[in-house]
N, C-alpha and C. Protein backbone atom coordinates (compact mmCIF):
# COMPACT_ATOMS: atom_id res chain seq x y z
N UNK A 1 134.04 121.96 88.73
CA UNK A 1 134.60 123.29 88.93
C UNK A 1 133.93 123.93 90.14
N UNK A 2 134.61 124.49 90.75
CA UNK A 2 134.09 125.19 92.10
C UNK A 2 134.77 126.63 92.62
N UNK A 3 134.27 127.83 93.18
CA UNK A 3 134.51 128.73 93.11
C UNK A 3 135.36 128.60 94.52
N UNK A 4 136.62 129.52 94.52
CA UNK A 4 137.77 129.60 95.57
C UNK A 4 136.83 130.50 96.76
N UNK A 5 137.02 129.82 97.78
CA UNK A 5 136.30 130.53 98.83
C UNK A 5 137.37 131.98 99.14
N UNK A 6 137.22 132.93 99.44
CA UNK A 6 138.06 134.41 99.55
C UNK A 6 138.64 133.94 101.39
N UNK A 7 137.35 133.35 102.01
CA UNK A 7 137.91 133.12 103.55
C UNK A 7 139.01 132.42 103.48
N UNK A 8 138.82 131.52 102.95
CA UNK A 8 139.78 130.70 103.19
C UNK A 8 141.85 131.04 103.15
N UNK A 9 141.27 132.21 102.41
CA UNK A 9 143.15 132.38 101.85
C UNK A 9 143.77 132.91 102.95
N UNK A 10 143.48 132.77 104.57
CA UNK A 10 144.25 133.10 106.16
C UNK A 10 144.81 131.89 106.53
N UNK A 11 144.17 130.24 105.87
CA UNK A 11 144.58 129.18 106.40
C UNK A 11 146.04 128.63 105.45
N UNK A 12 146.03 129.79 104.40
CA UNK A 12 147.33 129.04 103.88
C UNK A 12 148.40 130.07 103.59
N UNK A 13 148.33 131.17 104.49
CA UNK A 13 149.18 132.16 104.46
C UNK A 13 150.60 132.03 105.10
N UNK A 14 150.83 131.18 106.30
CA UNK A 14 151.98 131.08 106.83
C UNK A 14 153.13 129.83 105.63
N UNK A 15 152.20 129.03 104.81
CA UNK A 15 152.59 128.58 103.70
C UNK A 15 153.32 129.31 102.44
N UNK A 16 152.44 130.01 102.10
CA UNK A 16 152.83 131.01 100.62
C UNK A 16 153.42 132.07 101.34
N UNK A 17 153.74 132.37 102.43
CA UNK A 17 154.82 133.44 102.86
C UNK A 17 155.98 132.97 102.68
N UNK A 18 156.43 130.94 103.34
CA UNK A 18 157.53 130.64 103.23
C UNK A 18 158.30 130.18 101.37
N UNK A 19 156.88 130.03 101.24
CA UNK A 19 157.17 130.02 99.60
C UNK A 19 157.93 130.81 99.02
N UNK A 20 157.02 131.95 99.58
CA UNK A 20 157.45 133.69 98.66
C UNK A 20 159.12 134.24 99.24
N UNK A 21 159.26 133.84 100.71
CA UNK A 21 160.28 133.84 101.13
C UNK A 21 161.64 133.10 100.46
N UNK A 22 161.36 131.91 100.16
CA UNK A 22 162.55 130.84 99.46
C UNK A 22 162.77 131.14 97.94
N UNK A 23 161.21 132.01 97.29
CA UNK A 23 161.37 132.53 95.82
C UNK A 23 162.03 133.75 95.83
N UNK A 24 161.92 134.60 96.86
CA UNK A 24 162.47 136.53 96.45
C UNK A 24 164.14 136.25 97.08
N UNK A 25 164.12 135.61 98.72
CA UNK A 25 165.24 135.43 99.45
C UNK A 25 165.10 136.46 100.35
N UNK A 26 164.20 137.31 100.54
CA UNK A 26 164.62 138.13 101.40
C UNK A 26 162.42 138.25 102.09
N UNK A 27 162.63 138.80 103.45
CA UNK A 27 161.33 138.61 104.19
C UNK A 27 160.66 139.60 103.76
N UNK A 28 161.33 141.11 103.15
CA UNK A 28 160.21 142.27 103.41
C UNK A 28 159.77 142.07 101.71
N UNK A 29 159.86 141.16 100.98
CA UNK A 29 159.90 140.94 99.63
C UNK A 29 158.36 139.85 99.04
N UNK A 30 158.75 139.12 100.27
CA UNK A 30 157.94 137.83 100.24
C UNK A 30 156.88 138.37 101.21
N UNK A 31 156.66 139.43 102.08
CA UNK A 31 155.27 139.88 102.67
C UNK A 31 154.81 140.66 101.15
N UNK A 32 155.53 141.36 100.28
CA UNK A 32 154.56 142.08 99.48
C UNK A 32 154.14 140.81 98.41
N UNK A 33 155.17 140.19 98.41
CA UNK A 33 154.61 138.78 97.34
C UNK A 33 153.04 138.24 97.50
N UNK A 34 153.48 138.14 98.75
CA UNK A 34 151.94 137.26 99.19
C UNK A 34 151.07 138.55 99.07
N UNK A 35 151.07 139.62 99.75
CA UNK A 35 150.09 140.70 99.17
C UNK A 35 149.54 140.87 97.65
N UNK A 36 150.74 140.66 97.32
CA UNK A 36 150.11 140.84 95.56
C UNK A 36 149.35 140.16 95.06
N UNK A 37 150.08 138.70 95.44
CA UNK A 37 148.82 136.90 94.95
C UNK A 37 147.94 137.30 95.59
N UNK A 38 147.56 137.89 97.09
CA UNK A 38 146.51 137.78 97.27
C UNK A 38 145.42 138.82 97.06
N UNK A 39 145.89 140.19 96.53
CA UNK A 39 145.04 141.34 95.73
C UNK A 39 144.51 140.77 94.49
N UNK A 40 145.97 139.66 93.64
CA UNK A 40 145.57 139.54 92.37
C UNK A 40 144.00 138.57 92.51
N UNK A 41 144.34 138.10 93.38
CA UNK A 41 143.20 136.47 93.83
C UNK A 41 142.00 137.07 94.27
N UNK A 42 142.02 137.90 94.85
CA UNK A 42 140.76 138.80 95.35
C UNK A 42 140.40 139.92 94.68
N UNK A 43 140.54 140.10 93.42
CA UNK A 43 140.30 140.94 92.49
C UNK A 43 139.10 140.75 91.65
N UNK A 44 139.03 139.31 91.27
CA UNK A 44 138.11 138.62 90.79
C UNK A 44 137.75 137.76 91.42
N UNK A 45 136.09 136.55 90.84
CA UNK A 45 136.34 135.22 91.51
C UNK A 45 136.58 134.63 90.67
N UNK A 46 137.58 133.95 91.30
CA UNK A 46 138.33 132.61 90.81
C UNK A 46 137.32 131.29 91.25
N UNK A 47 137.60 130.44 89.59
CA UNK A 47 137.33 129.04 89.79
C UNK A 47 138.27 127.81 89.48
N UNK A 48 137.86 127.12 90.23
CA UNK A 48 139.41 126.00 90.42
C UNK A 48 138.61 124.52 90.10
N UNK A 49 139.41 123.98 89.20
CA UNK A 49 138.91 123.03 88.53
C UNK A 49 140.06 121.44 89.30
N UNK A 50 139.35 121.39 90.39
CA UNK A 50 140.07 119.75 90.96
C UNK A 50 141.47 119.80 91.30
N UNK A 51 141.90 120.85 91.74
CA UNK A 51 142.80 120.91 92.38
C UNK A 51 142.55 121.75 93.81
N UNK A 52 143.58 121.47 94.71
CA UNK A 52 143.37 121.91 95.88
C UNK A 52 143.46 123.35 96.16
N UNK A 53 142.90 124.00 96.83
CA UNK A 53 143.40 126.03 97.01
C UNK A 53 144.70 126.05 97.15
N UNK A 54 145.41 125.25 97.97
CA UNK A 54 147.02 125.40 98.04
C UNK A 54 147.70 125.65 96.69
N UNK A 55 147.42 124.38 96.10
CA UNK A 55 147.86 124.00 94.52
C UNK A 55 147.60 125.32 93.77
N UNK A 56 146.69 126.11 93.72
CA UNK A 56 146.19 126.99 93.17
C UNK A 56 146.97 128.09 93.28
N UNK A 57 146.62 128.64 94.95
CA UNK A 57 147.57 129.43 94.78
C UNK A 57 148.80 129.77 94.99
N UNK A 58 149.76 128.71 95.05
CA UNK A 58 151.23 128.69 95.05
C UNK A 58 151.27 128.38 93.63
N UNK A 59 150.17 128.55 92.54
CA UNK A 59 150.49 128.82 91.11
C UNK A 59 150.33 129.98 90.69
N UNK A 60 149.80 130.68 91.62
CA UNK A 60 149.02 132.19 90.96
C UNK A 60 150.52 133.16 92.25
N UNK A 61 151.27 132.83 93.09
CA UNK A 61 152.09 133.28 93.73
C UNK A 61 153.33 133.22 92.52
N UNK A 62 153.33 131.80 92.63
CA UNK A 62 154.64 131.78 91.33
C UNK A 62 154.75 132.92 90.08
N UNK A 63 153.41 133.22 89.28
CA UNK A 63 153.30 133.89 88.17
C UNK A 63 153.51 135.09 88.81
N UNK A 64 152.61 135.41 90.09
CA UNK A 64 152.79 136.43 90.24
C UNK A 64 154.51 137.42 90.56
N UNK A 65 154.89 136.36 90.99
CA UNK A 65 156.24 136.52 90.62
C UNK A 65 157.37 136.95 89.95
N UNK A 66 157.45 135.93 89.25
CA UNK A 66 157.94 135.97 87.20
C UNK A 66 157.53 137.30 86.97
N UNK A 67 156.09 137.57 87.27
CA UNK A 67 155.67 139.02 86.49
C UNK A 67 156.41 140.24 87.00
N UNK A 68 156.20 140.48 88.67
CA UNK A 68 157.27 141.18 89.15
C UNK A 68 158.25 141.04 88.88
N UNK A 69 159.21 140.14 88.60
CA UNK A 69 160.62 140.37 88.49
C UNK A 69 160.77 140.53 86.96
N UNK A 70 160.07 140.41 85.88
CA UNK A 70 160.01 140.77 84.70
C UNK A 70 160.21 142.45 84.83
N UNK A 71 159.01 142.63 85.55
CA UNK A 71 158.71 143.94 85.60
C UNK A 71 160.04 145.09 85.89
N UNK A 72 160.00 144.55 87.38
CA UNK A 72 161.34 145.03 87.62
C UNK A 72 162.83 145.52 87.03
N UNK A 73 162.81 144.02 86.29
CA UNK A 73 163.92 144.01 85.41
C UNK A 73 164.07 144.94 84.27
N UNK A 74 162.65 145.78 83.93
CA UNK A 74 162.67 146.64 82.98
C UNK A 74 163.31 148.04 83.60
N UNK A 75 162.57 148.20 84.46
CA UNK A 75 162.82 149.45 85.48
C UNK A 75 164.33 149.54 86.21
N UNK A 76 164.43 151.02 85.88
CA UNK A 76 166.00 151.28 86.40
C UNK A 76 165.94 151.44 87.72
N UNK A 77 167.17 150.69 88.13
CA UNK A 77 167.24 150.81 89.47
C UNK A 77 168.41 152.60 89.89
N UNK A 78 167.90 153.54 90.24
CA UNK A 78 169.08 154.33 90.85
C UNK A 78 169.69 154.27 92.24
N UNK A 79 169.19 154.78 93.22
CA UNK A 79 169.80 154.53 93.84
C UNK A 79 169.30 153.82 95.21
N UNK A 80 170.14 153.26 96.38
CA UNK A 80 170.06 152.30 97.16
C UNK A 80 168.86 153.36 98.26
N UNK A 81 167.75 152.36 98.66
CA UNK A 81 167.13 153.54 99.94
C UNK A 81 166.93 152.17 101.22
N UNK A 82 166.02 152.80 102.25
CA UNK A 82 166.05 151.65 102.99
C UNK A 82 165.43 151.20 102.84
N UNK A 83 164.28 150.21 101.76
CA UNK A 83 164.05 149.33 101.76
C UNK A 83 165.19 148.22 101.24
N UNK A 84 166.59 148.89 101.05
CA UNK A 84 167.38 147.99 100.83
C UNK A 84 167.89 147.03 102.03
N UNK A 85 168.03 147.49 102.57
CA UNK A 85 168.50 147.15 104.36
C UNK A 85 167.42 146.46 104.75
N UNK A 86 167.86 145.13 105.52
CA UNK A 86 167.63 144.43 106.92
C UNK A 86 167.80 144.42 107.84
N UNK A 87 166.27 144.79 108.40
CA UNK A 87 166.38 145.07 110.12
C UNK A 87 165.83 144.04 110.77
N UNK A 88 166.38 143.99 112.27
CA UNK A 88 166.07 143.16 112.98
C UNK A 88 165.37 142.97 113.12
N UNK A 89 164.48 141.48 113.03
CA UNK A 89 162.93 141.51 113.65
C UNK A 89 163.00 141.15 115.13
N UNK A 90 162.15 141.86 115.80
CA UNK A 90 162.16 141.78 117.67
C UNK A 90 161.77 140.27 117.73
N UNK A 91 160.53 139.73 116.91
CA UNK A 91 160.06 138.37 117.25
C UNK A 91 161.41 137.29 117.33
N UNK A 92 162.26 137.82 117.19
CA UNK A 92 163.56 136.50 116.80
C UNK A 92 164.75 136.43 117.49
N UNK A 93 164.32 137.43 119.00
CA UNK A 93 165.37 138.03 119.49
C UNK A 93 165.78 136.15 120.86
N UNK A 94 164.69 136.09 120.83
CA UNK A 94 164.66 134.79 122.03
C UNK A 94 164.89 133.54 121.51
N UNK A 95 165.70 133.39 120.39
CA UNK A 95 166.24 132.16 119.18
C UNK A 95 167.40 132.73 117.83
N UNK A 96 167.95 133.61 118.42
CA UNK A 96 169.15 134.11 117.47
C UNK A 96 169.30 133.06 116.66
N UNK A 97 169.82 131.74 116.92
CA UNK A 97 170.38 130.68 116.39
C UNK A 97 169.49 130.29 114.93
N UNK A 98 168.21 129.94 115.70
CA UNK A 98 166.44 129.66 114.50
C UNK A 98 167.22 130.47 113.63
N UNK A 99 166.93 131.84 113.73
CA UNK A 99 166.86 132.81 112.87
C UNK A 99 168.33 133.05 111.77
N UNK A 100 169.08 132.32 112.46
CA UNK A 100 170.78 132.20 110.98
C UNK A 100 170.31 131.23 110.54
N UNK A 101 169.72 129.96 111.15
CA UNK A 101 169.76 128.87 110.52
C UNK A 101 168.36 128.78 109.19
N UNK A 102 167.71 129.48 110.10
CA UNK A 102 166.37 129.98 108.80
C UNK A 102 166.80 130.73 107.80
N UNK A 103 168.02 131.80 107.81
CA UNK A 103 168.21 132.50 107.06
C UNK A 103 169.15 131.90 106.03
N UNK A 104 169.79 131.00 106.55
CA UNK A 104 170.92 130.49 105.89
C UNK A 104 170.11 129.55 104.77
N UNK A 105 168.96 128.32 105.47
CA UNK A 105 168.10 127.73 104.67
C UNK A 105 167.59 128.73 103.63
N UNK A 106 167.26 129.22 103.52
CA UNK A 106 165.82 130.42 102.56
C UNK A 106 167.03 131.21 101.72
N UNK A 107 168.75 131.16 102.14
CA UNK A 107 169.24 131.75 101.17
C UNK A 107 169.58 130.87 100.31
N UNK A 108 169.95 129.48 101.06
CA UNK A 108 170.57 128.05 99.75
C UNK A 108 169.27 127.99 99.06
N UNK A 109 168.02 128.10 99.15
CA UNK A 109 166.75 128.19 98.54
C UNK A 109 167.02 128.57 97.04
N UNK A 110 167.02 130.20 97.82
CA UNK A 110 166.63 131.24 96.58
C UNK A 110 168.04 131.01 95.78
N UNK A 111 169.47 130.87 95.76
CA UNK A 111 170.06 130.64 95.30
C UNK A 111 170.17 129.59 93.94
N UNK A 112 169.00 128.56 94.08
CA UNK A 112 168.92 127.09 93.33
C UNK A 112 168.35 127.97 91.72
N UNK A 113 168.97 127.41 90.63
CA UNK A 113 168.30 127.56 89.50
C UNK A 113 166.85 127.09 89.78
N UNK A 114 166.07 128.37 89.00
CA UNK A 114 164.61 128.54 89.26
C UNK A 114 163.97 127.23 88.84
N UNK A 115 163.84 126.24 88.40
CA UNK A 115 163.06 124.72 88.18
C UNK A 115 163.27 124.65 89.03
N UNK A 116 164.36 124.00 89.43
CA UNK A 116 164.68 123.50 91.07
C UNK A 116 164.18 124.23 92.01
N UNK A 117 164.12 125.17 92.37
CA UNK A 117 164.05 125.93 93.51
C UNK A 117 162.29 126.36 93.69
N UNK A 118 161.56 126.09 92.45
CA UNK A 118 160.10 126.02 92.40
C UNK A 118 159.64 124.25 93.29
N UNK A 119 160.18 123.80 92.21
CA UNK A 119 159.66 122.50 92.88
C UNK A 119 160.18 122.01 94.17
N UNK A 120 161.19 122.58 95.06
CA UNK A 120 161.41 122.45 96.67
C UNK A 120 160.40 123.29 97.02
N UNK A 121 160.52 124.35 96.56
CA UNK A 121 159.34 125.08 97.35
C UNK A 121 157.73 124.62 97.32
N UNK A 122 157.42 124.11 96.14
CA UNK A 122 155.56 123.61 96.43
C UNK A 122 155.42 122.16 96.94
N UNK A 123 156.74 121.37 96.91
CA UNK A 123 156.77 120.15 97.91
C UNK A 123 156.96 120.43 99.21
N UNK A 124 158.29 120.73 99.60
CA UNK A 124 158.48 121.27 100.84
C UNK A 124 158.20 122.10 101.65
N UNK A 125 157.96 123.22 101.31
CA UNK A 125 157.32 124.09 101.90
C UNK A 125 156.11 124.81 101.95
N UNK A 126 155.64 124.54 100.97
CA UNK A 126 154.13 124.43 100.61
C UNK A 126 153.32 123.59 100.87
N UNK A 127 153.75 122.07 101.00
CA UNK A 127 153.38 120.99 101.45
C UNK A 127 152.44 120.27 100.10
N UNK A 128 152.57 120.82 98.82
CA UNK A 128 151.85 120.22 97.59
C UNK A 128 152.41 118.68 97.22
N UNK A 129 151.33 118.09 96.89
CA UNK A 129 151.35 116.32 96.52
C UNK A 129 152.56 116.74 95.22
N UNK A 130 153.02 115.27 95.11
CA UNK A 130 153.84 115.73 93.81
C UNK A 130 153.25 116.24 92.27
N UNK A 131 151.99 115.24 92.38
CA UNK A 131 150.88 115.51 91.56
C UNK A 131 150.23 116.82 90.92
N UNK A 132 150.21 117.57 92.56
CA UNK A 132 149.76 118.96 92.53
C UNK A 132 150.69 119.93 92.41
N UNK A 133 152.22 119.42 92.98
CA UNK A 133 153.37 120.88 92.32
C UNK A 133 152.97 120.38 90.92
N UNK A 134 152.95 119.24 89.69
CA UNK A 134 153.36 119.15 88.68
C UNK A 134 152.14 120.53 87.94
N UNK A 135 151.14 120.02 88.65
CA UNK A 135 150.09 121.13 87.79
C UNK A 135 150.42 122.53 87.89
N UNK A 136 150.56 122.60 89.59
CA UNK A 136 151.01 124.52 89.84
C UNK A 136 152.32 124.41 88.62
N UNK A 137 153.24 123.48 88.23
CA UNK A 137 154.14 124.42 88.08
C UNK A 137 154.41 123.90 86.32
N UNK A 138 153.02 123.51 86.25
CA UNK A 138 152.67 123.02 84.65
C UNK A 138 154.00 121.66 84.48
N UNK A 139 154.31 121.55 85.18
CA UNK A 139 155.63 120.16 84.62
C UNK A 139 154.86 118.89 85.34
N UNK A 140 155.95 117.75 84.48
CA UNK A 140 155.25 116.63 84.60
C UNK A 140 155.32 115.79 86.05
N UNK A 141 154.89 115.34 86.44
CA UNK A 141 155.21 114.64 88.27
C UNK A 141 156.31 113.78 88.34
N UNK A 142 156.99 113.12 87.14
CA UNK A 142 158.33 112.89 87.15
C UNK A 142 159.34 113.60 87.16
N UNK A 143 159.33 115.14 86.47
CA UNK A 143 160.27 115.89 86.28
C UNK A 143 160.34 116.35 88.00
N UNK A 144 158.72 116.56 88.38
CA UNK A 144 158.85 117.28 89.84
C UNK A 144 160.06 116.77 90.62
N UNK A 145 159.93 115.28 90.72
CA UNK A 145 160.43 114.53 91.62
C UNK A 145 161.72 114.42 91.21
N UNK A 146 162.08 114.70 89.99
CA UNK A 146 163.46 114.87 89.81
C UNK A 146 163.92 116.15 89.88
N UNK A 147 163.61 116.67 89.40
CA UNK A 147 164.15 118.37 89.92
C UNK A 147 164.35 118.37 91.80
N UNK A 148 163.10 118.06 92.43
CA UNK A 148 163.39 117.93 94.15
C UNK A 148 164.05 117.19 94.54
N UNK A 149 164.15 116.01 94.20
CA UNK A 149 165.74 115.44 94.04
C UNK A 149 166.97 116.11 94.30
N UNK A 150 167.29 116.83 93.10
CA UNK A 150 168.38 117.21 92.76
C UNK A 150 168.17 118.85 93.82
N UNK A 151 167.31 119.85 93.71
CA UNK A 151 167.07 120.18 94.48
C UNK A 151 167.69 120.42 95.96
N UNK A 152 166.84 119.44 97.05
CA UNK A 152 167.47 118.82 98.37
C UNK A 152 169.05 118.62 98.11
N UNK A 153 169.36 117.73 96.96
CA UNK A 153 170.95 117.21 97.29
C UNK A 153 171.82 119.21 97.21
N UNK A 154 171.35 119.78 96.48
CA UNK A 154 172.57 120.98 96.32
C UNK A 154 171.89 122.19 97.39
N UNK A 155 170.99 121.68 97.97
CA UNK A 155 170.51 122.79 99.21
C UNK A 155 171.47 121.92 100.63
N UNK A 156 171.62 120.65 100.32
CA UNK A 156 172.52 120.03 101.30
C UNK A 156 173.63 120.38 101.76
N UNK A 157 174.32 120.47 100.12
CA UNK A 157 175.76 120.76 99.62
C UNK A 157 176.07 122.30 100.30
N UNK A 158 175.02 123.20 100.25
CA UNK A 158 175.52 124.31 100.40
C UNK A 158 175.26 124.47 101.94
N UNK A 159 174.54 123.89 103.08
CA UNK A 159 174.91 124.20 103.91
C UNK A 159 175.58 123.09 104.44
N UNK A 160 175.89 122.18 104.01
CA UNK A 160 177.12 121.11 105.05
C UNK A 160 178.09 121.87 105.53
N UNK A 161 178.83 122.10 106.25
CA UNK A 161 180.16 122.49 106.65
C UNK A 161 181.61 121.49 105.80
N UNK A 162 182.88 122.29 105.46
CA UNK A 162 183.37 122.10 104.24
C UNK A 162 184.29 121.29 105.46
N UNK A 163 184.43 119.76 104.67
CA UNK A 163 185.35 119.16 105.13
C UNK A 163 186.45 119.04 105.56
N UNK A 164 186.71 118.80 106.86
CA UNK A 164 187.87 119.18 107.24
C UNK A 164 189.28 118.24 106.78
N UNK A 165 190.22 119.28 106.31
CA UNK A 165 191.45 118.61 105.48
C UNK A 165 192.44 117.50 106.12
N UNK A 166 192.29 116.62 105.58
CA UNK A 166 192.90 115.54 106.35
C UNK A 166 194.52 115.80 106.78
N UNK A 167 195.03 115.84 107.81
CA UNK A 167 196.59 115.71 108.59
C UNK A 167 197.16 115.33 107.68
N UNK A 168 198.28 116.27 107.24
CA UNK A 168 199.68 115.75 106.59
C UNK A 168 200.64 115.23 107.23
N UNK A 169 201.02 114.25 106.72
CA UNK A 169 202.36 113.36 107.79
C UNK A 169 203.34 114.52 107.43
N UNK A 170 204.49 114.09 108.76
CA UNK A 170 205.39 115.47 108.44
C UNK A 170 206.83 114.93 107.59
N UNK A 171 207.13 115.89 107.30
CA UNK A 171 207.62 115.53 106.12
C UNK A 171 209.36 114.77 106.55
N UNK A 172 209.56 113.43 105.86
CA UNK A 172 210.80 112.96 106.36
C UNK A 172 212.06 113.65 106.78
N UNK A 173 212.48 113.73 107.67
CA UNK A 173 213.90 114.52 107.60
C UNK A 173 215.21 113.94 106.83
N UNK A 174 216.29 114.73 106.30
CA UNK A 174 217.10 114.47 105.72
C UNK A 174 217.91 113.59 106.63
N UNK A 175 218.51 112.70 106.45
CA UNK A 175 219.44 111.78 107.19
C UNK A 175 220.66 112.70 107.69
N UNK A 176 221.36 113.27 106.59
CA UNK A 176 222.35 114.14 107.09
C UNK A 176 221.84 115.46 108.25
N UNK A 177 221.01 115.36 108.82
CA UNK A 177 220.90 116.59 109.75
C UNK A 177 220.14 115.96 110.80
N UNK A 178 220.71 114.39 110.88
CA UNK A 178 220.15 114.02 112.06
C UNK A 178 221.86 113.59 112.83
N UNK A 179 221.45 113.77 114.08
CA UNK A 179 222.72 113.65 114.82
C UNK A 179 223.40 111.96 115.10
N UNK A 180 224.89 112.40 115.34
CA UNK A 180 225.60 110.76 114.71
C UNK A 180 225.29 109.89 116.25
N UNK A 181 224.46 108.89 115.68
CA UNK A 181 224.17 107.87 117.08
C UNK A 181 225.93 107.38 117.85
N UNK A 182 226.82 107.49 117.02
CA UNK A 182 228.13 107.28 117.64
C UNK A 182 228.42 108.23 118.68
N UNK A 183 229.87 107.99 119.35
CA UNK A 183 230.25 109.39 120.02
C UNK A 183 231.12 110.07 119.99
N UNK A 184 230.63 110.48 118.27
CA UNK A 184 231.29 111.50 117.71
C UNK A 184 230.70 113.07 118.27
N UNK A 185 231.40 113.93 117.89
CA UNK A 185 230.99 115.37 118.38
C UNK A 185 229.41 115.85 117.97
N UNK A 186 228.84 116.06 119.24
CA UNK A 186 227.26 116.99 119.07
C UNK A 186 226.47 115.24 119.11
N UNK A 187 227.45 113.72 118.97
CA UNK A 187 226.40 112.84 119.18
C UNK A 187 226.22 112.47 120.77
N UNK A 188 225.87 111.33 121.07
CA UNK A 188 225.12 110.95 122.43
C UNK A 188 226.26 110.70 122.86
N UNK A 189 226.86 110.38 124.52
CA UNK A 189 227.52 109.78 124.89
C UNK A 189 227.70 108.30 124.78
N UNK A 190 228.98 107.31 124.59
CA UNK A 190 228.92 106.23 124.14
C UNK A 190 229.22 105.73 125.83
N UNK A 191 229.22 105.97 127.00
CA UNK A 191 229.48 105.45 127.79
C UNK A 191 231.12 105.38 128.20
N UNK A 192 231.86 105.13 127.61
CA UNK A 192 233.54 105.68 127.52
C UNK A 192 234.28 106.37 128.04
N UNK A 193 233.37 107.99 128.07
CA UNK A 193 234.11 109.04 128.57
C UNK A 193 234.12 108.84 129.62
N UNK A 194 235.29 109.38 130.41
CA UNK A 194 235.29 109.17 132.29
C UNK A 194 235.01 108.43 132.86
N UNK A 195 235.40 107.00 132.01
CA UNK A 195 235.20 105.58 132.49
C UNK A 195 236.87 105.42 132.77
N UNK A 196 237.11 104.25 133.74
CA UNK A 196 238.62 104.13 134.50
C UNK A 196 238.51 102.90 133.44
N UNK A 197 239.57 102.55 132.49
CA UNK A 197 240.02 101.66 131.88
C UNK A 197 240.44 100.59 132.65
């Protein structure tokens, strides 16, 4: 057992931001996320028994979580203010593109039923062994790997672009409303007319 160094929690912040980001779905949500894990974490000292600080605290981010949105969920919401609204961030102005395509990722994220969408996040974006999501997220290292599995395939699904519908042949025409190959009236000339017998 060994005590969590307090310095250390700057080297894994750009981590548990994208975490907190792919868990809430939205950026000004996932800066107070990580604020909170990291008040709750620096409140006391913590000791960590053989697992890595990452592992740790993308477990103490997760709860901290659950608890907020528990919380939340009790509390009435009235009415809309601006922390409802998204504003532009200036840093993202020189990669418009990054910034849909990041947004679009982090929304198929947060969208995934919560198993799933835990275990992409402490593999993938957290960068946790499978070993170590199973502990952060108390499940077994088979389930991990199956949940991220399944996971990846429906974060795929939702941003592929929707297949494009294959060409319909056009549709046969009726025989009767095609014109008489003879040279009968409205058909082709048979060669005949204004020929010298």
């Amino acid at each position: 057992m060994r005590r969590l160094d307090p310095q250390s929690l700057g080297e894994h912040l750009d981590r548990l931001y994208r975490a907190a980001w792919a868990l809430s779905g939205s950026r000004e949500d996932a800066e107070d996320l990580v604020q909170d894990t990291f008040a709750r974490v620096l409140a006391r000292p913590r000791h960590i028994r053989g697992e890595s600080d990452l592992a740790y605290l993308m477990q103490v981010l997760r709860n901290t979580f659950l608890t907020s949105r528990r919380t939340a969920g009790r509390r009435p919401r009235i009415a809309a203010t601006l922390d409802d609204f998204e504003f532009a961030d200036p840093r993202r102005g020189s990669r418009p593109e990054d910034a849909v395509a990041t947004n679009e990722v982090f929304d198929a994220i947060a969208d995934l039923d919560e198993p799933f969408r835990l275990a992409l996040i402490a593999v993938d974006i957290v960068g946790l062994s499978y070993r170590e999501a199973g502990k952060a997220l108390d499940t077994p290292e088979a389930t991990v790997t199956t949940r991220l599995y399944r996971a990846r395939q429906q974060v795929m699904h939702t941003l592929s672009p929707p297949e494009p519908a294959e060409p319909q042949a056009p549709p046969a025409s009726d025989p009767v409303d095609r014109p008489a190959l003879t040279g009968g009236p409205g058909g082709p000339p048979t060669g005949r007319e204004g020929s010298d017998p």
